[in-house]
Protein backbone atom coordinates (compact mmCIF):
# COMPACT_ATOMS: atom_id res chain seq x y z
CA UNK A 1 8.42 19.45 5.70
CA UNK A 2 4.63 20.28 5.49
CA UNK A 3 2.00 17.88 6.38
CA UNK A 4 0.44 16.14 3.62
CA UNK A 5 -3.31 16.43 2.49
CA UNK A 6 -5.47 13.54 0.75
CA UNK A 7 -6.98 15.27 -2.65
CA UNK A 8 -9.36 13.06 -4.39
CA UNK A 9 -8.09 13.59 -8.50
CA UNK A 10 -11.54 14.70 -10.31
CA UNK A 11 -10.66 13.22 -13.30
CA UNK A 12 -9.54 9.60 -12.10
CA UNK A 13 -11.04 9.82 -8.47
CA UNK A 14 -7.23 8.39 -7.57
CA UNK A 15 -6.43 10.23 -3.92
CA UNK A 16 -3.17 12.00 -4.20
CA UNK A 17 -0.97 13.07 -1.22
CA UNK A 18 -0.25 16.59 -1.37
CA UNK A 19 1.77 19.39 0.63
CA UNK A 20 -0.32 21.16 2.50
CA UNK A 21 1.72 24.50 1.39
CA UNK A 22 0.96 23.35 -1.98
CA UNK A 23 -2.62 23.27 -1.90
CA UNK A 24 -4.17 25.52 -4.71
CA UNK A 25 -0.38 26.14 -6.94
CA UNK A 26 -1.67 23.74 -9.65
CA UNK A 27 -0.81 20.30 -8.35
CA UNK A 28 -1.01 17.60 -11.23
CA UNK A 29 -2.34 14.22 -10.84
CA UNK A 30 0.21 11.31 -10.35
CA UNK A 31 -2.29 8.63 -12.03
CA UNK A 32 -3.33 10.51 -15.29
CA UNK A 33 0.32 11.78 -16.00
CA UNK A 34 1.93 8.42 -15.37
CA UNK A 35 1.04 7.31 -18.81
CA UNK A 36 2.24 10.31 -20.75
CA UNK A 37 5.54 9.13 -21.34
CA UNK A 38 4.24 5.57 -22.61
CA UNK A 39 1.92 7.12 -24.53
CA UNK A 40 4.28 8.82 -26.66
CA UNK A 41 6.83 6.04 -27.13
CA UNK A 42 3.42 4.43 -28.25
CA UNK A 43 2.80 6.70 -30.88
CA UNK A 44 6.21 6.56 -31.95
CA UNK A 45 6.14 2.62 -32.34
CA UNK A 46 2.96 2.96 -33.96
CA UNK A 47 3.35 5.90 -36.55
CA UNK A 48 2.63 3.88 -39.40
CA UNK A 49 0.25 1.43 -38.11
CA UNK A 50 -2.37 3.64 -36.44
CA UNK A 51 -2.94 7.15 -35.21
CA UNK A 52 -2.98 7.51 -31.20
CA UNK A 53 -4.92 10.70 -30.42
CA UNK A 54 -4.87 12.50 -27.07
CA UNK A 55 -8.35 13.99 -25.46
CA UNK A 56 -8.33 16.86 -22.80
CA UNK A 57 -11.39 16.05 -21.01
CA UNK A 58 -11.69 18.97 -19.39
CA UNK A 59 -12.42 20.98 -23.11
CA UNK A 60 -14.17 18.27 -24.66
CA UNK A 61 -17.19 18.08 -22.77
CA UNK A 62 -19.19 16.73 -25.78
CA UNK A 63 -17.02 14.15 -26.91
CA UNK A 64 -16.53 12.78 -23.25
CA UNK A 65 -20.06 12.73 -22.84
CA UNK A 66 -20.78 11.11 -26.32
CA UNK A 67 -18.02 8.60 -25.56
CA UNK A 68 -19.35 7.84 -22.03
CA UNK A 69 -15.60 8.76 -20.90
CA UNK A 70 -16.14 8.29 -16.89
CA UNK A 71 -12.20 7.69 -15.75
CA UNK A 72 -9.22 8.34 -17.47
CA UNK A 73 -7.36 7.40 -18.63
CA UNK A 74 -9.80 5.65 -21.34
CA UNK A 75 -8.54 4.17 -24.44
CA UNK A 76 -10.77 3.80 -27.16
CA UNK A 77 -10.13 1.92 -30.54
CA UNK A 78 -11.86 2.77 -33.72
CA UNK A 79 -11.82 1.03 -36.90
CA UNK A 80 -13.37 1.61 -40.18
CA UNK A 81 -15.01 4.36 -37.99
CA UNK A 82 -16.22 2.46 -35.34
CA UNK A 83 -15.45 1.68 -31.68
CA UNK A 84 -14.14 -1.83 -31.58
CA UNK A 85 -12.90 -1.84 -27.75
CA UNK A 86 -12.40 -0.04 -25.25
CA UNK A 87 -10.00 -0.38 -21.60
CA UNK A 88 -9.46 2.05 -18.73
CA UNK A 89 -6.42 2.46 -16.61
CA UNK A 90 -2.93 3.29 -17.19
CA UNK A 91 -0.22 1.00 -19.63
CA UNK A 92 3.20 0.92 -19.70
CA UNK A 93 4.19 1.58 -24.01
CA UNK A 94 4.62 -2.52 -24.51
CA UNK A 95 1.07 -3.25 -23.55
CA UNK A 96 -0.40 -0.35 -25.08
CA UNK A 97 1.36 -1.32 -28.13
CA UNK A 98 -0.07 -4.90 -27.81
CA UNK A 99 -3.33 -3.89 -27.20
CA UNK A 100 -3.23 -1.60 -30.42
CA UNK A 101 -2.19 -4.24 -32.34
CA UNK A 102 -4.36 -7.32 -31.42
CA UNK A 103 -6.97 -5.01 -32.82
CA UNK A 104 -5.32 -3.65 -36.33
């Protein structure tokens, strides 16, 4: 067993605990992909309701900066085409679904 190494996630700015052999083979954040899964059992739930839309920061520059995105993840809801709330941190699928919802 290798030692482990504190990385500091530059997305989230969550510290991570990493193999030091691993260092550099594309480690992946444990924060940002926790909500993955709930995300897409969100979408699912919500198909006809609203539209759930996924972001990669790192190739949307513009939009983060237009959005003032500064952790993720950040959830954003629009209506009518406007931002109506916003929340940061990670939901299991019932509360995102809630949250969507006290807002349609």
């Amino acid at each position: 067993m290798s030692n482990l190494v504190q990385v500091v996630c530059p997305e989230c700015d969550v510290v991570n605990r990493v193999p030091q052999d691993r260092l550099g083979v594309g480690a992946k954040c444990g924060k940002c992909r926790m909500m993955a899964p709930a995300f897409k059992a969100a979408v699912r739930v919500l198909e006809l309701q609203a539209h759930l839309v996924k972001v990669n920061t790192e190739g949307a520059q513009v939009t983060v900066s237009r959005f003032g995105i500064r952790s993720i993840p950040t959830l954003v809801l629009f209506k009518d085409g406007q931002e109506v709330t916003r929340t940061t941190g990670a939901m299991n699928t019932d509360r995102l679904v809630a949250w969507v919802r006290q807002w349609l």
